[in-house]
PDB file of N, CA and C in Angstrom:
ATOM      1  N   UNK A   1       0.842  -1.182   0.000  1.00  0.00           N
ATOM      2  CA  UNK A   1       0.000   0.000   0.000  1.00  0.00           C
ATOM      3  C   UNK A   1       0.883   1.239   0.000  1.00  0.00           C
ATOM      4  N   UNK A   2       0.330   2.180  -1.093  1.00  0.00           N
ATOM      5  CA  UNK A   2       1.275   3.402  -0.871  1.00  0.00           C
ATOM      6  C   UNK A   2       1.043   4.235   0.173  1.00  0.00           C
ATOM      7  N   UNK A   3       2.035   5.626   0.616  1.00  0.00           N
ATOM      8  CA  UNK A   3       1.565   6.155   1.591  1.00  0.00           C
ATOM      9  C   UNK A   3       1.718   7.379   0.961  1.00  0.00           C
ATOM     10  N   UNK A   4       0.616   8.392   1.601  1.00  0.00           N
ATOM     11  CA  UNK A   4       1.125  10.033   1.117  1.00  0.00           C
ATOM     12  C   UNK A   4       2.599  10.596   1.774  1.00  0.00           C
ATOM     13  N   UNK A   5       3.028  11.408   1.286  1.00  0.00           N
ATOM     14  CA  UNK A   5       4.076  12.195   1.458  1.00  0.00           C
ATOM     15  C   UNK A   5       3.973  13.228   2.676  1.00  0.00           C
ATOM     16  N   UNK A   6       4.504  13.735   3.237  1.00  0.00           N
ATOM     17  CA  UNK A   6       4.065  14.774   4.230  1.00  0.00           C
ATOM     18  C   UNK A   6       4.043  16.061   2.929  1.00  0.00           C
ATOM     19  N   UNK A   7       4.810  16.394   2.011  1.00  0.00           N
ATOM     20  CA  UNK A   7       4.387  17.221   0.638  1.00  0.00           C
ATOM     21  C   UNK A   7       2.863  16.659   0.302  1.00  0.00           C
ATOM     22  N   UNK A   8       2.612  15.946  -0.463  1.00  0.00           N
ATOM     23  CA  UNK A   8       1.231  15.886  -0.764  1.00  0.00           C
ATOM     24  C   UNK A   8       0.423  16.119   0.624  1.00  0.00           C
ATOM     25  N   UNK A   9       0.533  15.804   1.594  1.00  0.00           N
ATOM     26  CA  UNK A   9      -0.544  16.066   2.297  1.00  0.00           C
ATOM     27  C   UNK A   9      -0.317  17.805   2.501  1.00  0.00           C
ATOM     28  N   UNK A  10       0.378  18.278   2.750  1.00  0.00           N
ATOM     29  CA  UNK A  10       0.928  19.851   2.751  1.00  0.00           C
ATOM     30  C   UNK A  10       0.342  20.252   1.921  1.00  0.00           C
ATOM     31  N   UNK A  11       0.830  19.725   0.270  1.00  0.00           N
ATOM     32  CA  UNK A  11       0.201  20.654  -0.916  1.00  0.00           C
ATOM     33  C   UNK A  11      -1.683  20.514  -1.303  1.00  0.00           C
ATOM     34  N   UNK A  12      -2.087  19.674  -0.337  1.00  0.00           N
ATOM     35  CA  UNK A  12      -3.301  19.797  -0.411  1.00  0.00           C
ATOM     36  C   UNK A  12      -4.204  20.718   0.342  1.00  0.00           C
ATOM     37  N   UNK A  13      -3.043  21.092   1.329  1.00  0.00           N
ATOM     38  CA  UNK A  13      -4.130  21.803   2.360  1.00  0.00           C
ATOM     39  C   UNK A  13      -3.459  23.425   2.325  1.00  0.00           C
ATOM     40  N   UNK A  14      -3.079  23.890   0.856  1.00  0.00           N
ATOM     41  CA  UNK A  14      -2.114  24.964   0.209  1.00  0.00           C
ATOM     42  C   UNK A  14      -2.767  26.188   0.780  1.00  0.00           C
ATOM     43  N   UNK A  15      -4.366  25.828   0.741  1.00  0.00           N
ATOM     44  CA  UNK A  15      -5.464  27.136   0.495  1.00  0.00           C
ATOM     45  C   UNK A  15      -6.077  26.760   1.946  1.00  0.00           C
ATOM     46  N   UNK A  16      -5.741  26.433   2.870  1.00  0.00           N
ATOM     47  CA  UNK A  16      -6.415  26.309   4.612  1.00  0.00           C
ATOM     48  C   UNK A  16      -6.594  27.602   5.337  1.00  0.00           C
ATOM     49  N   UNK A  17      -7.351  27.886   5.665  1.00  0.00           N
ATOM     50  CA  UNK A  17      -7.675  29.207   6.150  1.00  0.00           C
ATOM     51  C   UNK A  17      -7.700  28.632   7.807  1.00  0.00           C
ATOM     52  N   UNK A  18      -6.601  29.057   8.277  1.00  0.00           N
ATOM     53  CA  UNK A  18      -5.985  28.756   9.722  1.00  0.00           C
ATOM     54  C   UNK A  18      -6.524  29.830  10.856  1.00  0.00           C
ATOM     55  N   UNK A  19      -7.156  29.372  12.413  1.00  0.00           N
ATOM     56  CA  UNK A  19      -7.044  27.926  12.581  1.00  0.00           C
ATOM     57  C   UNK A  19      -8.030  26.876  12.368  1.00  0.00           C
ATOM     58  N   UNK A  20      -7.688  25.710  11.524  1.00  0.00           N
ATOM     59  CA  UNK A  20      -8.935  24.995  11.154  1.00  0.00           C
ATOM     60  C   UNK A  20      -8.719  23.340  11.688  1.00  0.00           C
ATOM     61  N   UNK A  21     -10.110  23.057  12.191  1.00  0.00           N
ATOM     62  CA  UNK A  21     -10.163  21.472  12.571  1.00  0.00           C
ATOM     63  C   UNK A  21      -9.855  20.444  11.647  1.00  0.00           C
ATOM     64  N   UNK A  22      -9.793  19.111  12.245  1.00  0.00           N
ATOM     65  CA  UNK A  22      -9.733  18.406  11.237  1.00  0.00           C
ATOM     66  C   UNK A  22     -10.885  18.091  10.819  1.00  0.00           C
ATOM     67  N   UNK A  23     -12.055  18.267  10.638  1.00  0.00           N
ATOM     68  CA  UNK A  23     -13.266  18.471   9.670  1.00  0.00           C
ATOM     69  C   UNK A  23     -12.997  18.914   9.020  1.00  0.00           C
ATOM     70  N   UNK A  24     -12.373  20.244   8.605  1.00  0.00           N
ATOM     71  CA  UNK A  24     -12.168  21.539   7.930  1.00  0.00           C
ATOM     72  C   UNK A  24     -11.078  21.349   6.826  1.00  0.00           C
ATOM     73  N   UNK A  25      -9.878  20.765   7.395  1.00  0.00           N
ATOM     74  CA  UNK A  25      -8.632  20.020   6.525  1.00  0.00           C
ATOM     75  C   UNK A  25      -8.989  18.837   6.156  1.00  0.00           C
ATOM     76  N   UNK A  26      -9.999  18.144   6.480  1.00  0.00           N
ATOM     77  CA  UNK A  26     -10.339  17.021   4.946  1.00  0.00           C
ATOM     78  C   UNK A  26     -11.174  17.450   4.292  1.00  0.00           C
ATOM     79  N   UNK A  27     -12.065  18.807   4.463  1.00  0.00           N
ATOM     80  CA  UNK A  27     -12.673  18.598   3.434  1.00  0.00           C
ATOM     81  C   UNK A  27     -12.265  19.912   2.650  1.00  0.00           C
ATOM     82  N   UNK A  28     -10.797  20.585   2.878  1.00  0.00           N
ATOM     83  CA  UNK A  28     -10.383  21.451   1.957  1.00  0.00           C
ATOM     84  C   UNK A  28      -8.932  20.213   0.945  1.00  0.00           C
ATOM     85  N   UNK A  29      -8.811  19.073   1.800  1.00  0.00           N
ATOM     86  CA  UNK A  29      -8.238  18.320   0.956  1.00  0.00           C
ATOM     87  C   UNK A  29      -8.606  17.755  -0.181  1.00  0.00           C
ATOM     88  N   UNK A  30     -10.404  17.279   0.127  1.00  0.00           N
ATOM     89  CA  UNK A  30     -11.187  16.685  -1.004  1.00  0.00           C
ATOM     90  C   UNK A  30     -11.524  17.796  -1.902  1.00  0.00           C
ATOM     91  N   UNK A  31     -11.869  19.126  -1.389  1.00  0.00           N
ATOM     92  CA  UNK A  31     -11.884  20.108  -2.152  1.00  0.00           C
ATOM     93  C   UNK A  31     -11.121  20.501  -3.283  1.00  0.00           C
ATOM     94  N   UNK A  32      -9.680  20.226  -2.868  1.00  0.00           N
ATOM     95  CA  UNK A  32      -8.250  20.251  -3.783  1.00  0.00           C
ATOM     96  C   UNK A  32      -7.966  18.593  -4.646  1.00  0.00           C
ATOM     97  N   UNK A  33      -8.867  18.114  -4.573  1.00  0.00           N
ATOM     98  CA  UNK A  33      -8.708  16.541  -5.536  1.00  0.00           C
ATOM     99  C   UNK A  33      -7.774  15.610  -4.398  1.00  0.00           C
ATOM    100  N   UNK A  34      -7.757  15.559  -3.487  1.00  0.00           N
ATOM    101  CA  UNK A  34      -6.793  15.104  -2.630  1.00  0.00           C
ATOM    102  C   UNK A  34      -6.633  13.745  -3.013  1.00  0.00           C
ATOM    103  N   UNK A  35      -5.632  12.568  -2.941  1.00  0.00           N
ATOM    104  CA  UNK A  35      -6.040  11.134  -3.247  1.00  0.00           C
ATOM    105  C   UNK A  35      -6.310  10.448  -2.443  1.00  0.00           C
ATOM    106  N   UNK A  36      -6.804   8.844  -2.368  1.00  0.00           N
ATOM    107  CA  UNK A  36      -7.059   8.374  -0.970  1.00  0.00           C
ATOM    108  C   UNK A  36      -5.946   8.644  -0.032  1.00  0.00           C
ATOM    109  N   UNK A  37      -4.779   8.402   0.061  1.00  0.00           N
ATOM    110  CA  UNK A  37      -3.683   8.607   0.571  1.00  0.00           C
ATOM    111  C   UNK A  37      -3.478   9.591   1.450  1.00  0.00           C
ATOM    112  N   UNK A  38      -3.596  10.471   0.898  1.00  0.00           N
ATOM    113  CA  UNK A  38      -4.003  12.093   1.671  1.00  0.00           C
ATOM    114  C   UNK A  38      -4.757  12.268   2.891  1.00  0.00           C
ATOM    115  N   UNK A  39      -6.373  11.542   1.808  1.00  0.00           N
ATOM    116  CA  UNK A  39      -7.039  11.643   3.267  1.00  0.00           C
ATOM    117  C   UNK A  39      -7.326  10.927   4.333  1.00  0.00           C
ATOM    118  N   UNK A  40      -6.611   9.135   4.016  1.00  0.00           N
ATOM    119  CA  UNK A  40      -6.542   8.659   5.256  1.00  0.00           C
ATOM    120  C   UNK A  40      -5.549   9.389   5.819  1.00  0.00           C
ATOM    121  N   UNK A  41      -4.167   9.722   5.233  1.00  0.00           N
ATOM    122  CA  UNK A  41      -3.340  10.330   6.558  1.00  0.00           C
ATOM    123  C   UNK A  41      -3.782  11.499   7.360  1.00  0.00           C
ATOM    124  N   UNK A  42      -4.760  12.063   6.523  1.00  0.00           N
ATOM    125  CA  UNK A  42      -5.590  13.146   7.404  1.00  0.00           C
ATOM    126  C   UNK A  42      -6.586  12.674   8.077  1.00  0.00           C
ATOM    127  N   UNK A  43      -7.166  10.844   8.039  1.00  0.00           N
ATOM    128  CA  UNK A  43      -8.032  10.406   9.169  1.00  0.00           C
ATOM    129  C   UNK A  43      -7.566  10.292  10.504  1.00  0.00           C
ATOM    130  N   UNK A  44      -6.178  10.301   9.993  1.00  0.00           N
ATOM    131  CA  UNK A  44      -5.241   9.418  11.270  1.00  0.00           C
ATOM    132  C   UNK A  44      -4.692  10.718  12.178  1.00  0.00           C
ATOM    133  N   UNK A  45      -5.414  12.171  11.966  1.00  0.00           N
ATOM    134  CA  UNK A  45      -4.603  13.020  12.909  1.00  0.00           C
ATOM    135  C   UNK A  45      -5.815  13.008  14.054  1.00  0.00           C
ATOM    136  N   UNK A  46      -5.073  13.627  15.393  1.00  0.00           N
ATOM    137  CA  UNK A  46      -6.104  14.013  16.664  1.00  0.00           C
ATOM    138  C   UNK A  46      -7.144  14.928  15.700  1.00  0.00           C
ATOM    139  N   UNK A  47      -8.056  14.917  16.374  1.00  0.00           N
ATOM    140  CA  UNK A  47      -9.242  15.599  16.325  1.00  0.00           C
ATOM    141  C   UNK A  47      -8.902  17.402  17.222  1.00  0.00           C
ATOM    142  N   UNK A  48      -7.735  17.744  16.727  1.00  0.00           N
ATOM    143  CA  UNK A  48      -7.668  18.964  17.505  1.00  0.00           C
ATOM    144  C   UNK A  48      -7.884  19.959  16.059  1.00  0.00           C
ATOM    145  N   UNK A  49      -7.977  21.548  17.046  1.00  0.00           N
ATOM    146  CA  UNK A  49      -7.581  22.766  16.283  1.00  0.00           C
ATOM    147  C   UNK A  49      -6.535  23.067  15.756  1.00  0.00           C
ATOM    148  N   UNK A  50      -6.013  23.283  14.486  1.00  0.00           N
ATOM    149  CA  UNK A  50      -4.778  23.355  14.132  1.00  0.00           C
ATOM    150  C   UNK A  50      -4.508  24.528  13.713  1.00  0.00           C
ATOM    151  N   UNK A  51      -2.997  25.350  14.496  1.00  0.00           N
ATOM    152  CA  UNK A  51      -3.285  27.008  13.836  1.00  0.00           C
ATOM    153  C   UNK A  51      -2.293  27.185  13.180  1.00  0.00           C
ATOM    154  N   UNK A  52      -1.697  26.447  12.552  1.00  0.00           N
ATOM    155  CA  UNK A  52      -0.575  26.066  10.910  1.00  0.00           C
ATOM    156  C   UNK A  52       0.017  25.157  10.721  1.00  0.00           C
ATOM    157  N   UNK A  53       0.884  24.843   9.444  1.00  0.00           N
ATOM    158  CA  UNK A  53       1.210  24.384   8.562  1.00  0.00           C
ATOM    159  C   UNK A  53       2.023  23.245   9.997  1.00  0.00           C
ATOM    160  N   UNK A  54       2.362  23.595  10.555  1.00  0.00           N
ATOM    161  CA  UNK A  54       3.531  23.159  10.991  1.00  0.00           C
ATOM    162  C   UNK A  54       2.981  21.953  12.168  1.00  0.00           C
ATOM    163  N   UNK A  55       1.666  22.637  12.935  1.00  0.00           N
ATOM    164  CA  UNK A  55       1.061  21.754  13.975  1.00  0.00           C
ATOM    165  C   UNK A  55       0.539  20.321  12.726  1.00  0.00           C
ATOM    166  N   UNK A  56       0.252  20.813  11.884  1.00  0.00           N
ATOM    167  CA  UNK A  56       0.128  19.217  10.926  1.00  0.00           C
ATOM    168  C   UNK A  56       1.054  18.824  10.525  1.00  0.00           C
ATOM    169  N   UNK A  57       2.280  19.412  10.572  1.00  0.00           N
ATOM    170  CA  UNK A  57       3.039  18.597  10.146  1.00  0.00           C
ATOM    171  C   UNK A  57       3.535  17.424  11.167  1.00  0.00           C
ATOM    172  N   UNK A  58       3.499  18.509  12.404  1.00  0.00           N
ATOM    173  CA  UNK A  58       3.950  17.301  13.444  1.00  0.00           C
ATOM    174  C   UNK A  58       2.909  16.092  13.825  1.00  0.00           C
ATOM    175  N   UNK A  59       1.688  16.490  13.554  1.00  0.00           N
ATOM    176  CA  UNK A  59       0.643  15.189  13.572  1.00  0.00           C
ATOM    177  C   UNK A  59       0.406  14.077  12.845  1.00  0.00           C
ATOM    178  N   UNK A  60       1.043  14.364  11.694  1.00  0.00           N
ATOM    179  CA  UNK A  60       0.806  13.405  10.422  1.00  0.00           C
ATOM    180  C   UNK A  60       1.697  12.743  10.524  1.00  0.00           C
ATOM    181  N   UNK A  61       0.549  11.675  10.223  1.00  0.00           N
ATOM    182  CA  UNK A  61       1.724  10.263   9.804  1.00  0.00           C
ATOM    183  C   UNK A  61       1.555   9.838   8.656  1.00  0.00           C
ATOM    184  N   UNK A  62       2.638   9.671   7.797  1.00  0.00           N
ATOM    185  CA  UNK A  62       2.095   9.529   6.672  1.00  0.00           C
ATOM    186  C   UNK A  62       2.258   8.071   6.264  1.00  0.00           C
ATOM    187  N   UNK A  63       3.313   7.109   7.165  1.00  0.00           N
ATOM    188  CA  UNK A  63       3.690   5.578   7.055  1.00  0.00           C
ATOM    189  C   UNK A  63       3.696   4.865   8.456  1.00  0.00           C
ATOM    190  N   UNK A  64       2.619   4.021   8.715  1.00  0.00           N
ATOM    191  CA  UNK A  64       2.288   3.898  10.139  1.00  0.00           C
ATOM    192  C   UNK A  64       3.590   2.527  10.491  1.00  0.00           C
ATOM    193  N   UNK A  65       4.073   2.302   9.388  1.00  0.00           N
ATOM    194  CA  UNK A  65       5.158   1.027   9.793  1.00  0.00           C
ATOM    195  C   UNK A  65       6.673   1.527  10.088  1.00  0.00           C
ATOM    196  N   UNK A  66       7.071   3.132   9.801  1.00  0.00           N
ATOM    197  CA  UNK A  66       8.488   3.287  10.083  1.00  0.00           C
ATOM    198  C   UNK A  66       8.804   3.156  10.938  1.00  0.00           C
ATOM    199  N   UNK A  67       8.597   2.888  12.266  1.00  0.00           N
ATOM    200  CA  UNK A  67       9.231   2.575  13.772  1.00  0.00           C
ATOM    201  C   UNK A  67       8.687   1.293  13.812  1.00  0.00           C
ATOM    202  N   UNK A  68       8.682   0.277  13.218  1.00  0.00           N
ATOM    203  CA  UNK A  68       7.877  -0.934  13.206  1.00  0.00           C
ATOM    204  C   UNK A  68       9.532  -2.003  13.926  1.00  0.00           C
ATOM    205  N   UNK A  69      10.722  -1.285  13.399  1.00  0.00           N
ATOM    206  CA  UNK A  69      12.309  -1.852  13.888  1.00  0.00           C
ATOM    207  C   UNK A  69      12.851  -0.945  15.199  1.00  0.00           C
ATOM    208  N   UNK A  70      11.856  -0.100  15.445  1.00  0.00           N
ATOM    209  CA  UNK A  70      12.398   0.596  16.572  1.00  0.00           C
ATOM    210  C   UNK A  70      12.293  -0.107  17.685  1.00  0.00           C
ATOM    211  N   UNK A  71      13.361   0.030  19.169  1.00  0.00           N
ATOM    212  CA  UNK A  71      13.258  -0.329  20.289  1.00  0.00           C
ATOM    213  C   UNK A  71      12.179   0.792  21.056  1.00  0.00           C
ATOM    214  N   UNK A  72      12.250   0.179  22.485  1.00  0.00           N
ATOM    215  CA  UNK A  72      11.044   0.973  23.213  1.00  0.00           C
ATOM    216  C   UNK A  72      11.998   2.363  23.746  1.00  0.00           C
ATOM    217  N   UNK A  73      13.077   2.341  23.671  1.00  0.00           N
ATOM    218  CA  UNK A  73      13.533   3.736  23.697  1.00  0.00           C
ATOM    219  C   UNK A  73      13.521   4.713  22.781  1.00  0.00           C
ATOM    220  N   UNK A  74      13.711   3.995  21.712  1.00  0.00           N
ATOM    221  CA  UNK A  74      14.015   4.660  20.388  1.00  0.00           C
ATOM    222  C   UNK A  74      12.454   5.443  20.512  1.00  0.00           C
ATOM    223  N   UNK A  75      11.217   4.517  20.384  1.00  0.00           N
ATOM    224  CA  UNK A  75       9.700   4.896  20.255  1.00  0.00           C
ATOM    225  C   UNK A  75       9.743   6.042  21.150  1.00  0.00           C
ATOM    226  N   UNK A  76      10.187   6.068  22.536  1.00  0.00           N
ATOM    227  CA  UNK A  76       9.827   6.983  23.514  1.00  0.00           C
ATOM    228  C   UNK A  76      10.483   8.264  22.784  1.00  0.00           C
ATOM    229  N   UNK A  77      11.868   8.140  22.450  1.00  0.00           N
ATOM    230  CA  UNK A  77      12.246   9.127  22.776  1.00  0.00           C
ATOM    231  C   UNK A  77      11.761  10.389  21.262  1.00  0.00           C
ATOM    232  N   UNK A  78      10.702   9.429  20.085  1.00  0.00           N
ATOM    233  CA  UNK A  78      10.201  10.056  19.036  1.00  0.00           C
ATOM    234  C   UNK A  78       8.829  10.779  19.983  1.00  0.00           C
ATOM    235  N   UNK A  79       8.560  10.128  20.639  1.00  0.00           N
ATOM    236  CA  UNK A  79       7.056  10.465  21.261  1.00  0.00           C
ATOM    237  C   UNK A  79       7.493  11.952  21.762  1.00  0.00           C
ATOM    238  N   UNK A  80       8.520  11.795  22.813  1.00  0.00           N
ATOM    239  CA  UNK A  80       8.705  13.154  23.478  1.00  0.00           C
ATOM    240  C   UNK A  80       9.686  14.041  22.545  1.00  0.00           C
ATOM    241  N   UNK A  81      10.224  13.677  21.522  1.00  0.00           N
ATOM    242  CA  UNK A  81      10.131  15.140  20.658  1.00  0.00           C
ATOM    243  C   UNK A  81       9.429  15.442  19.357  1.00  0.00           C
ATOM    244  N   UNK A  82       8.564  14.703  19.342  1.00  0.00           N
ATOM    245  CA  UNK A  82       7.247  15.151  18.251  1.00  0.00           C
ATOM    246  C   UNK A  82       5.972  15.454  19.140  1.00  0.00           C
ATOM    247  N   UNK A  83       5.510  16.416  17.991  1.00  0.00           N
ATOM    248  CA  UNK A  83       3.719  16.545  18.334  1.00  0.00           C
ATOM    249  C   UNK A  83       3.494  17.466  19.326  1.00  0.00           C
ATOM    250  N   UNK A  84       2.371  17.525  19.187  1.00  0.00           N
ATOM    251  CA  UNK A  84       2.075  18.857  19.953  1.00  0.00           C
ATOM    252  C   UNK A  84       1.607  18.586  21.169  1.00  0.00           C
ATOM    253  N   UNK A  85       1.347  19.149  22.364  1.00  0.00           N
ATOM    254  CA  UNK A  85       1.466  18.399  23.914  1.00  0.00           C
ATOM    255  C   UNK A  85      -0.233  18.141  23.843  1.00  0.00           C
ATOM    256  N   UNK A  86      -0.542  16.400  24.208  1.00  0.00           N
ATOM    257  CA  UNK A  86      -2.050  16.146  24.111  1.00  0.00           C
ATOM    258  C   UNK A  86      -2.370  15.515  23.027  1.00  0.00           C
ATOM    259  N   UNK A  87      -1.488  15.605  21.802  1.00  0.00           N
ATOM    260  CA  UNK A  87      -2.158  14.908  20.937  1.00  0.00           C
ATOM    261  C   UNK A  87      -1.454  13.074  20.917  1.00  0.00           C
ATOM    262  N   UNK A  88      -2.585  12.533  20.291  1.00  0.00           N
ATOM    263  CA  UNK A  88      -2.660  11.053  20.436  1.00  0.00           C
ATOM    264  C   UNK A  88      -1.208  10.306  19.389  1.00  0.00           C
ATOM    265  N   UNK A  89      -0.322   9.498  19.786  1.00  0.00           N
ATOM    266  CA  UNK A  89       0.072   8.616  18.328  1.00  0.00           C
ATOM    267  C   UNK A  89      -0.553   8.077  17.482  1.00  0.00           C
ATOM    268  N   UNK A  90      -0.217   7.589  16.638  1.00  0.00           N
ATOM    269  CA  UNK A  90      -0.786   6.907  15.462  1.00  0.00           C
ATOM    270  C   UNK A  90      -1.588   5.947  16.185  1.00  0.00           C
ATOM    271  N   UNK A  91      -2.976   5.505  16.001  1.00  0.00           N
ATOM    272  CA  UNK A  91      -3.227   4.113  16.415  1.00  0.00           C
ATOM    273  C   UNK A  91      -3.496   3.072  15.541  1.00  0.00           C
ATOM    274  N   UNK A  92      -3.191   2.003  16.065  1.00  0.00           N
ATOM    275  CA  UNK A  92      -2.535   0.564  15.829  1.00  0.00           C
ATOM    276  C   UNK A  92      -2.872  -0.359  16.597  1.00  0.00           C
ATOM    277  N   UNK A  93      -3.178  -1.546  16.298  1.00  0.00           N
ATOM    278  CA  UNK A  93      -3.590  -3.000  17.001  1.00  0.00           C
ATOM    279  C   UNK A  93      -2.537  -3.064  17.649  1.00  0.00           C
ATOM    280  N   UNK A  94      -2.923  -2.860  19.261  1.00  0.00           N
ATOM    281  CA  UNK A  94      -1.871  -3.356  20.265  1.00  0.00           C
ATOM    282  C   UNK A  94      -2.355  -4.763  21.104  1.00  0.00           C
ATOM    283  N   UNK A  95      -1.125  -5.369  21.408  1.00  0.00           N
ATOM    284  CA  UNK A  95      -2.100  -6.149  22.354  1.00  0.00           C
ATOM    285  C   UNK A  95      -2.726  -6.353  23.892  1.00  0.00           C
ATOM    286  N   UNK A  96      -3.453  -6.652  23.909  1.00  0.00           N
ATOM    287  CA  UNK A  96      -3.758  -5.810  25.283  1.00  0.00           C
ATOM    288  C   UNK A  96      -2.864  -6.457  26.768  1.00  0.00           C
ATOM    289  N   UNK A  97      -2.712  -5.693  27.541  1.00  0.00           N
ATOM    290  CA  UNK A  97      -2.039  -5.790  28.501  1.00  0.00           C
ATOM    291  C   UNK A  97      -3.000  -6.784  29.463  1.00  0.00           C
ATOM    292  N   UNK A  98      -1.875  -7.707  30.628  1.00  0.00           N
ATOM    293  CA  UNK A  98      -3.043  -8.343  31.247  1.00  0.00           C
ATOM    294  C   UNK A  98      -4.022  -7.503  32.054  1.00  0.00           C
ATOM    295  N   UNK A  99      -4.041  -6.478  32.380  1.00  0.00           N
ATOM    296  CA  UNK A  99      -4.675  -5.736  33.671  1.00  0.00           C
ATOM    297  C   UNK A  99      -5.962  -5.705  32.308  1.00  0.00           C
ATOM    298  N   UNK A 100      -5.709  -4.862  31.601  1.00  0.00           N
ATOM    299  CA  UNK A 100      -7.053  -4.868  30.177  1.00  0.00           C
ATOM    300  C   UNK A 100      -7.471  -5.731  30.037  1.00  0.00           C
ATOM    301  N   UNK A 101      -6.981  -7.325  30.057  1.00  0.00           N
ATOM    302  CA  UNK A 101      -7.751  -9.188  29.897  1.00  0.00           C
ATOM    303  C   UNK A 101      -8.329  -9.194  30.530  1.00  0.00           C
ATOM    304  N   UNK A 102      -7.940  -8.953  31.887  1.00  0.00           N
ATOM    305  CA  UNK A 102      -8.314  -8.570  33.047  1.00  0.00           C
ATOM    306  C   UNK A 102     -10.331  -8.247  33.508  1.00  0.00           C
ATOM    307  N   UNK A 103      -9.996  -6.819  33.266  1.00  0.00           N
ATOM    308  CA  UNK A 103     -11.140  -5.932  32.760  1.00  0.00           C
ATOM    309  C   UNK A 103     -11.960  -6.178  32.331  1.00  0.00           C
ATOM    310  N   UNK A 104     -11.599  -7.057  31.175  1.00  0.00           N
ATOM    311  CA  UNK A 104     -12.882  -7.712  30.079  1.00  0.00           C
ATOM    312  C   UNK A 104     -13.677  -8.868  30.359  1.00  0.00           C
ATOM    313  N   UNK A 105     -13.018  -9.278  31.114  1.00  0.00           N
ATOM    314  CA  UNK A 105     -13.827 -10.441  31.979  1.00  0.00           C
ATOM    315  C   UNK A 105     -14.659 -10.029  32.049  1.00  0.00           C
TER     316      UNK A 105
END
């Protein structure tokens, strides 16, 4: 599966009239012909207010497998210098911890 670019997702959202939700940036992406690509990586951001170019940049993911070889330090130490404070990582099928097996009982 291909993935968008952090450019294509950028050059779609060229004409964003900031600050805008992510309601607002997919549908000025579909507005601009965006491809699927685009706008799943624009499904996959928090649901926050974004007041430029730059707060999406740090939200987007545009390939959910590149830390797929990372250790749990390596992961941490992307977590605490990306993104904006509050917003969510990428999500992904984890498996659940026992205290969560737990729970579901």
């Amino acid at each position: 599966m291909a993935h968008a670019t952090l450019d294509d997702v950028l050059g779609a959202l060229r004409n964003v009239d900031f600050p805008a939700d992510k309601t607002e940036l997919l549908e000025a992406a579909r507005s601009a012909g965006a491809g699927d690509e685009v706008l799943s990586a624009l499904r996959g951001i928090p649901p926050e207010t974004y007041t430029n170019r730059e707060d999406i940049a740090r939200s987007i993911r545009t390939d959910p497998d590149t830390d797929l070889g990372h250790s749990p330090a390596q992961r941490g130490e992307q977590a605490r210098q990306g993104g904006k404070p509050g917003l969510s990582q990428h999500l992904r099928e984890v498996p659940k911890t026992p205290i969560e097996e737990e729970l579901d009982r």
